[in-house]
Protein backbone atom coordinates (compact mmCIF):
# COMPACT_ATOMS: atom_id res chain seq x y z
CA UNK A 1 -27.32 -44.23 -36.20
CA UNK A 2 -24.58 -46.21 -34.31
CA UNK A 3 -21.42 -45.47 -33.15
CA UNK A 4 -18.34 -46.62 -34.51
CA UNK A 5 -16.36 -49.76 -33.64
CA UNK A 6 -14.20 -48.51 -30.89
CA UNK A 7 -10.05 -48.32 -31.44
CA UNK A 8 -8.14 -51.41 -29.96
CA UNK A 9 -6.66 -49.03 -27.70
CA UNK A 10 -4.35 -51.84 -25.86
CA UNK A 11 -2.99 -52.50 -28.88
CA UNK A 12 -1.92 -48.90 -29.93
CA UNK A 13 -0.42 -48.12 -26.68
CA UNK A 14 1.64 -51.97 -26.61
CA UNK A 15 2.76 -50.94 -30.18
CA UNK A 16 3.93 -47.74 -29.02
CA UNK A 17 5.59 -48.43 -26.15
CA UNK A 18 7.23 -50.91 -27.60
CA UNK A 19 8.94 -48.68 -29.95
CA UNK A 20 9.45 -45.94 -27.38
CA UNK A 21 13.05 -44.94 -26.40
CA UNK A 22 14.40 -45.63 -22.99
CA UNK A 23 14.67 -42.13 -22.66
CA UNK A 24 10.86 -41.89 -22.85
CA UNK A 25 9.93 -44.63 -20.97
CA UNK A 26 12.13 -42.98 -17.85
CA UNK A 27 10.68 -39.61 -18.67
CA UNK A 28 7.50 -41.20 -17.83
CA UNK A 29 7.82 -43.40 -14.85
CA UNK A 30 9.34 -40.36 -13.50
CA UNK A 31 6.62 -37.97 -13.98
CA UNK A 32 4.09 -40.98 -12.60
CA UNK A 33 6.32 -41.18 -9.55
CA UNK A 34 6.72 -37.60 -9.15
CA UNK A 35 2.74 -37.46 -9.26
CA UNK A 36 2.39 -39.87 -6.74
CA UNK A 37 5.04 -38.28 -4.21
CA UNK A 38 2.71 -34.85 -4.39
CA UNK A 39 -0.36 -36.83 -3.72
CA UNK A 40 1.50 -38.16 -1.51
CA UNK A 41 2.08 -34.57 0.58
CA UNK A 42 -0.96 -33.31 -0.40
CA UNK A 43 -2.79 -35.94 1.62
CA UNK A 44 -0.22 -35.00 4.56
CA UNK A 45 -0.88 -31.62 4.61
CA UNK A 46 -4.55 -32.25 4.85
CA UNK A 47 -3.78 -34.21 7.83
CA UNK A 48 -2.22 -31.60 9.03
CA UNK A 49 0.99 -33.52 9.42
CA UNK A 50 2.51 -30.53 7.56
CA UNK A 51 1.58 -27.59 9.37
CA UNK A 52 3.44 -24.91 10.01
CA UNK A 53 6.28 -25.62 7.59
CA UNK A 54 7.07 -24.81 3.44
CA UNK A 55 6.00 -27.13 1.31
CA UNK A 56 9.41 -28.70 0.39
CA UNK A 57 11.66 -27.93 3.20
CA UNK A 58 11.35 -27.91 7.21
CA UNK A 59 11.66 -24.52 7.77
CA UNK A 60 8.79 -22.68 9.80
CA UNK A 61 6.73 -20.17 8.22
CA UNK A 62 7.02 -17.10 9.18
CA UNK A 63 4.13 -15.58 12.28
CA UNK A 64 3.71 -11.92 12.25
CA UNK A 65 3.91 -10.03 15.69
């Protein structure tokens, strides 16, 4: 038995975007930006470029004693 001619997938996704509204095409390069701004900080924080304060804000966390 053989599989099935695959879907033109370039094709459906051209087609769709192309029909998409503005509204969204900006809801989506913002989420793809937004993803790439917390890789972004997650690869900091491994680094440890971001220790010691929130995620977020530059505020130390809090030591006890």
């Amino acid at each position: 038995m053989t599989a099935p001619d695959s879907l033109p997938l370039h094709a459906l996704v051209e087609d769709n975007l192309a029909a998409a509204s503005p509204d969204l095409l900006r809801a989506m390069v913002k989420t793809f930006a937004d993803a790439l701004m917390i890789e972004r900080q997650v690869r900091r924080a491994l680094r440890g470029e971001m220790r010691g304060l929130y995620p977020g804000t530059k505020e130390s966390v809090p030591r006890d004693g």
